[in-house]
N, C-alpha and C. Protein backbone atom coordinates (compact mmCIF):
# COMPACT_ATOMS: atom_id res chain seq x y z
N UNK A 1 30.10 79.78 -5.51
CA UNK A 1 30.56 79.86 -4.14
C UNK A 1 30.68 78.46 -3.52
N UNK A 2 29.76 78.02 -3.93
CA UNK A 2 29.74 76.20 -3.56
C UNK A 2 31.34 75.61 -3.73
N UNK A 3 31.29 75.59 -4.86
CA UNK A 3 32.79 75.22 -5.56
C UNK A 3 34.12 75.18 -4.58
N UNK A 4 33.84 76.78 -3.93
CA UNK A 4 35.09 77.25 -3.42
C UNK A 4 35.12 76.88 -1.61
N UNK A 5 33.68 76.01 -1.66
CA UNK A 5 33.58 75.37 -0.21
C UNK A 5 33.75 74.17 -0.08
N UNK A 6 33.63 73.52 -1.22
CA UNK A 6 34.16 72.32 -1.55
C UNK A 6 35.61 72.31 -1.55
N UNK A 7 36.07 73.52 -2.27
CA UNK A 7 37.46 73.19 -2.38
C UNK A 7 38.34 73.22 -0.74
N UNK A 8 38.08 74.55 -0.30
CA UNK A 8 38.43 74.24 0.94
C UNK A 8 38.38 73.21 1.71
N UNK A 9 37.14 72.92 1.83
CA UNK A 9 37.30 72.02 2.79
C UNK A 9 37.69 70.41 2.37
N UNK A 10 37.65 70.04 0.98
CA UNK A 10 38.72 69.44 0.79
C UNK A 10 40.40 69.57 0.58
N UNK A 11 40.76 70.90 1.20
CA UNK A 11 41.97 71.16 1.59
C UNK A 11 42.27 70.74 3.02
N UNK A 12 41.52 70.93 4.11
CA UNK A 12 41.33 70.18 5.13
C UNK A 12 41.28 68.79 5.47
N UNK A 13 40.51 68.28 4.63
CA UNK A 13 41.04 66.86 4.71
C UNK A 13 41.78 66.54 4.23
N UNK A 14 42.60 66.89 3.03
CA UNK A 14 43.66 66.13 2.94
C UNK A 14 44.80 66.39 4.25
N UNK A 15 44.69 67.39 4.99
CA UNK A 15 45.44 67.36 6.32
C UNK A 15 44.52 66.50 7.09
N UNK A 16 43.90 66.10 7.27
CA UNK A 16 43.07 65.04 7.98
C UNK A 16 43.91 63.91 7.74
N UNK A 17 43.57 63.75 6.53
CA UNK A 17 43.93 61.97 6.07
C UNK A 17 45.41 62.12 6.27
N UNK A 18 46.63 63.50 6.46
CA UNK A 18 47.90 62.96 5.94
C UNK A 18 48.23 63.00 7.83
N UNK A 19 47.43 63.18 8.64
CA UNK A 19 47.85 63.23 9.75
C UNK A 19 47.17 61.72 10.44
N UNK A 20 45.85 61.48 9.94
CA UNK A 20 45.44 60.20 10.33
C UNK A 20 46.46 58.82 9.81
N UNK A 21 47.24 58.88 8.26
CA UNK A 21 47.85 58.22 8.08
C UNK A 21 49.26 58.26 9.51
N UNK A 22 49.97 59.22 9.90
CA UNK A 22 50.93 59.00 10.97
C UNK A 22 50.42 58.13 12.01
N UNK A 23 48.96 58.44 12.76
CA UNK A 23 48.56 57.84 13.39
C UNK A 23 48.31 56.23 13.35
N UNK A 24 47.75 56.11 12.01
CA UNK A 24 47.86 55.06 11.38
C UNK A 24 48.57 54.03 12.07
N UNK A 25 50.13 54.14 12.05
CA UNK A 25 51.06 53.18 11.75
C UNK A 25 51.42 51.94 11.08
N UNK A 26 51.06 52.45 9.87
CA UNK A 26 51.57 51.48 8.97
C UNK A 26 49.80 50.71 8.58
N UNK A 27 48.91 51.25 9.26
CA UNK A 27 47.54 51.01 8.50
C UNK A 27 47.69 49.94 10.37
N UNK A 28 47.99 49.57 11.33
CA UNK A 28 47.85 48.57 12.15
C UNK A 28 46.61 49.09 12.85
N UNK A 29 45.99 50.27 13.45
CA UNK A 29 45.54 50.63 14.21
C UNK A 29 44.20 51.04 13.39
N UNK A 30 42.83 50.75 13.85
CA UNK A 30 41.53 50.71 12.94
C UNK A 30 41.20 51.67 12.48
N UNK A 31 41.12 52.84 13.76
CA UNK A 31 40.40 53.89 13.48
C UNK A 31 40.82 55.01 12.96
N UNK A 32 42.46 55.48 13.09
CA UNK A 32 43.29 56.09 12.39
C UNK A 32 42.95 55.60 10.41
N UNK A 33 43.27 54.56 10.76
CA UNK A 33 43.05 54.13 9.03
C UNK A 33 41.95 54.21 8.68
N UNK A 34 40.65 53.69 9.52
CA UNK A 34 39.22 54.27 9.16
C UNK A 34 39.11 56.10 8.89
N UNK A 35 39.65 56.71 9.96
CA UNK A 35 39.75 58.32 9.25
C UNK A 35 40.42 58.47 8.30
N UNK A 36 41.41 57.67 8.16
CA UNK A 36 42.75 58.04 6.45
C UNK A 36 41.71 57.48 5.41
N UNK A 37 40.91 56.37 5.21
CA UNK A 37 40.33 56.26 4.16
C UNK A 37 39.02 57.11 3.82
N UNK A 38 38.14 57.23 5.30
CA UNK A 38 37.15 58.16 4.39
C UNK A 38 38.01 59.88 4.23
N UNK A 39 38.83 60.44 4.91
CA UNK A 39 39.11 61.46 4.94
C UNK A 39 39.70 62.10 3.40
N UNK A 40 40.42 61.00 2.96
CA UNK A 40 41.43 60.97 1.90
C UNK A 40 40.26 60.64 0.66
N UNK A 41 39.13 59.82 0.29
CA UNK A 41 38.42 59.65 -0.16
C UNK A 41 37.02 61.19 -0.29
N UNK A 42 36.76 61.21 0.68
CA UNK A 42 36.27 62.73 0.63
C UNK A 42 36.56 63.87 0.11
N UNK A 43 38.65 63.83 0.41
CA UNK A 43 38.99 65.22 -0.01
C UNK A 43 38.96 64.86 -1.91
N UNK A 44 39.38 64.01 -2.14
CA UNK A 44 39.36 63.37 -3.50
C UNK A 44 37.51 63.67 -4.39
N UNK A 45 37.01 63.77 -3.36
CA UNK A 45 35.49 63.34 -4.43
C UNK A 45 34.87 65.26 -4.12
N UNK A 46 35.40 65.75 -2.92
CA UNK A 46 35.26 67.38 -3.25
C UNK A 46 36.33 68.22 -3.77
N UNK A 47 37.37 67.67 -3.92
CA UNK A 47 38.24 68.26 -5.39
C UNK A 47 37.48 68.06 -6.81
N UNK A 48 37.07 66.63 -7.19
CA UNK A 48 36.57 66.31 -8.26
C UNK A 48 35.43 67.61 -8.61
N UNK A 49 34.57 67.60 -7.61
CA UNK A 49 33.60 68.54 -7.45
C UNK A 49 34.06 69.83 -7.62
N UNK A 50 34.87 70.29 -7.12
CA UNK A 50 35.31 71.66 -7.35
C UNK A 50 36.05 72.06 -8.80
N UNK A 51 36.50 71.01 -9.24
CA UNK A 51 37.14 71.58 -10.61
C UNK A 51 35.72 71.51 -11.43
N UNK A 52 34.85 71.10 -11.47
CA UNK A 52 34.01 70.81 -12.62
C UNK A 52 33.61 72.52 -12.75
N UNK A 53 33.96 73.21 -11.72
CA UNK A 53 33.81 74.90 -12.25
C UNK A 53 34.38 75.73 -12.13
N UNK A 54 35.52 75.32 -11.04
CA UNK A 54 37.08 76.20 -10.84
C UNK A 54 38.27 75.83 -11.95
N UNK A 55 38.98 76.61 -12.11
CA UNK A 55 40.18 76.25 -12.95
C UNK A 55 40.72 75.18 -12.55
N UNK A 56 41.21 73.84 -13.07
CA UNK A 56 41.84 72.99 -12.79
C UNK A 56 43.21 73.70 -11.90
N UNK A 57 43.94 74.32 -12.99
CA UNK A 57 45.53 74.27 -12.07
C UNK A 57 45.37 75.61 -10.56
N UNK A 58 44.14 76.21 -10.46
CA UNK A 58 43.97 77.06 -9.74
C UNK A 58 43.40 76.03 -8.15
N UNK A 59 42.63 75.23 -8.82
CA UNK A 59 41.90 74.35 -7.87
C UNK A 59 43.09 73.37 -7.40
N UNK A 60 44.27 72.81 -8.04
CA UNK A 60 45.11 71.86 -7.34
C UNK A 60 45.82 72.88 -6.63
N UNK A 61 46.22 73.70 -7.01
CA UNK A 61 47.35 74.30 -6.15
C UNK A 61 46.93 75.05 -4.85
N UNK A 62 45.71 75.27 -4.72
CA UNK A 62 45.22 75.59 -3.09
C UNK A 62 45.06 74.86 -2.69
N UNK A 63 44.84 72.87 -3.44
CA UNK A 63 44.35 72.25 -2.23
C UNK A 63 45.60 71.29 -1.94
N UNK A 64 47.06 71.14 -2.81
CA UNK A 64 47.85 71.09 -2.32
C UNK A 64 48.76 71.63 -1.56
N UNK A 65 48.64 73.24 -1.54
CA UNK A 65 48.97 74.57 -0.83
C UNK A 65 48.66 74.32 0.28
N UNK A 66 47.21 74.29 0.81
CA UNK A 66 46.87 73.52 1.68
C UNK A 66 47.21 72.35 2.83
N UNK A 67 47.28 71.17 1.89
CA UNK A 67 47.57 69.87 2.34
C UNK A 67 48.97 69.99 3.06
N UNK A 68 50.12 70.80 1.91
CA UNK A 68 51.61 70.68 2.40
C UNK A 68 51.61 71.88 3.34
N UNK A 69 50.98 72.88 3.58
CA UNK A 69 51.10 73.88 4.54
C UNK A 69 50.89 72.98 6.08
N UNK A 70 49.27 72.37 5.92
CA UNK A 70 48.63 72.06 7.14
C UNK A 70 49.15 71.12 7.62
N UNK A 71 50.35 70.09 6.38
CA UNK A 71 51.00 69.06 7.29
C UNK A 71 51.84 69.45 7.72
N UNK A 72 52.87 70.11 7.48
CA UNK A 72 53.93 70.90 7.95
C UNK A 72 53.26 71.63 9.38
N UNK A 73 52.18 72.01 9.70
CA UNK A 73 52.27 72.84 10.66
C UNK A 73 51.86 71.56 11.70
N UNK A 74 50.73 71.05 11.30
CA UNK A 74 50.31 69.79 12.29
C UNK A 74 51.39 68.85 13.08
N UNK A 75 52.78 68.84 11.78
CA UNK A 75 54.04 67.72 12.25
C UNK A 75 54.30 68.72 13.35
N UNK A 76 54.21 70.14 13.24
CA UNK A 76 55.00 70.71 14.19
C UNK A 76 54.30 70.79 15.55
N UNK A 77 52.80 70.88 15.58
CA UNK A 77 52.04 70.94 16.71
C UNK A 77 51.56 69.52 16.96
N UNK A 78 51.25 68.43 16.39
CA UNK A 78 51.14 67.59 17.12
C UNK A 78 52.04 66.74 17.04
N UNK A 79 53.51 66.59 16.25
CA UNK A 79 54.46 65.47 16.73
C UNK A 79 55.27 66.16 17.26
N UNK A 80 55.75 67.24 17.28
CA UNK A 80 56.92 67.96 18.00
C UNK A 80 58.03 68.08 16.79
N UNK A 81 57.82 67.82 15.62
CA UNK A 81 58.72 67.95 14.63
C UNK A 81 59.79 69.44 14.67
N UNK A 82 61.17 69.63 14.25
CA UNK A 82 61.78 70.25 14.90
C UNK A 82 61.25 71.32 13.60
N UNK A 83 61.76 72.97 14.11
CA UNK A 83 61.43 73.94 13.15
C UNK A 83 61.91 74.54 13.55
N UNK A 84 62.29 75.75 12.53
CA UNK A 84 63.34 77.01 12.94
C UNK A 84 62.63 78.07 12.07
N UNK A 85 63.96 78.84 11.75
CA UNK A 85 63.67 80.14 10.98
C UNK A 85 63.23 80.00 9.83
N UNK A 86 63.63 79.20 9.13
CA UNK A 86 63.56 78.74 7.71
C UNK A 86 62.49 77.85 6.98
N UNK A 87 62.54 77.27 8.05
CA UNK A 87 60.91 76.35 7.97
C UNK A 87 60.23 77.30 7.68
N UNK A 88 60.21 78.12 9.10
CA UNK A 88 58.86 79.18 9.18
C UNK A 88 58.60 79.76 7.94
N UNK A 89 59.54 80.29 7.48
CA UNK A 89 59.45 81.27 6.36
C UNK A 89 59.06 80.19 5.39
N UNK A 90 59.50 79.57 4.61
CA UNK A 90 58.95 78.86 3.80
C UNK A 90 57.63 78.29 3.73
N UNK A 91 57.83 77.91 4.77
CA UNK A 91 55.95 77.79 5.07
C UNK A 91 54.82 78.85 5.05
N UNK A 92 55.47 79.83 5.23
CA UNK A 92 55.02 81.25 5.29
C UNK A 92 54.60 81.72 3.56
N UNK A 93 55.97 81.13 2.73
CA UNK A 93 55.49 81.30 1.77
C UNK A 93 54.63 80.38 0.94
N UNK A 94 54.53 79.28 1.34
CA UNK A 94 53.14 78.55 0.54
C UNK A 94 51.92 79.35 0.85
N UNK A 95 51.53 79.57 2.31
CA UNK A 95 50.07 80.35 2.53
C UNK A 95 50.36 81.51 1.77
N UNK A 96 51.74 82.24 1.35
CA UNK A 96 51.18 83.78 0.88
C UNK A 96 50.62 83.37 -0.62
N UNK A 97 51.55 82.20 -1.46
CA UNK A 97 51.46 81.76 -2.33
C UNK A 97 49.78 81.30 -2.97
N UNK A 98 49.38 80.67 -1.96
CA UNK A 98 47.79 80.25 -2.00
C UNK A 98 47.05 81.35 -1.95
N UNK A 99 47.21 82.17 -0.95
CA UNK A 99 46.69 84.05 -1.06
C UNK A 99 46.65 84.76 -2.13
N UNK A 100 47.85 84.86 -2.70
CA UNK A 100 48.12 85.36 -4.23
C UNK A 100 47.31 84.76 -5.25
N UNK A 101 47.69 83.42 -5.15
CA UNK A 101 46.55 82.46 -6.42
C UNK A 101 45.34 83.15 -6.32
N UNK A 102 45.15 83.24 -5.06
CA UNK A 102 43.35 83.84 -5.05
C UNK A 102 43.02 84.97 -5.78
N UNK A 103 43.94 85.72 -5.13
CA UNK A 103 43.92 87.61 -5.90
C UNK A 103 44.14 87.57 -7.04
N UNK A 104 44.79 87.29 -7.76
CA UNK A 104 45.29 87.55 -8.80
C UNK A 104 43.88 86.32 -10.05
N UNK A 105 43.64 85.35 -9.44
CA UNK A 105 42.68 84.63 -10.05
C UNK A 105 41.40 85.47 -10.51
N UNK A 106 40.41 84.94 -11.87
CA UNK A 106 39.53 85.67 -12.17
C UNK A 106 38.24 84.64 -12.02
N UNK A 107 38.66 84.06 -10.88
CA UNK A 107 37.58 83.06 -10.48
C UNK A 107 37.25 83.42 -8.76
């Protein structure tokens, strides 16, 4: 169960770090880049952690499922990034996609 709390929540940070990098700008601003490095460093060392007992390709693909879901939604709620019908849906289908991995997994 550990494993699968690790993994999560290094799915979270990597939306951490890919939203602290925007903030970032270009690495100029301290504390943005201070959250992109430990955030991005964290999600990296509780992935490591999580495969040592989850399936490797089961364990990347929720926490990139993840990462590309939560940036996609974050561009849309915190930069105003434009979105329509199609977005939605597609985005719609990575989370069902990550859902499925789960069910169908024997982990």
């Amino acid at each position: 169960m550990i494993s699968w709390i690790c993994l999560f929540v290094a799915g979270l940070l990597e939306i951490v770090w890919v939203v602290a990098l925007k903030y970032a700008e270009n690495f100029s601003k301290l504390l943005p880049t201070a959250v992109f490095v430990v955030s991005i460093v964290s999600s990296f060392l509780l992935l490591n952690f999580a495969i040592r007992t989850l399936p490797l390709g089961l364990s990347y693909a929720i926490w990139t499922g993840m990462g590309a879901a939560g940036a996609v939604a974050a561009g849309i709620i915190l930069f105003g990034e434009p979105t329509g019908f199609w977005q939605l849906l597609f985005l719609s289908m990575i989370v069902v996609g990550i859902i499925g991995i789960n069910f169908v997994s024997e982990h």
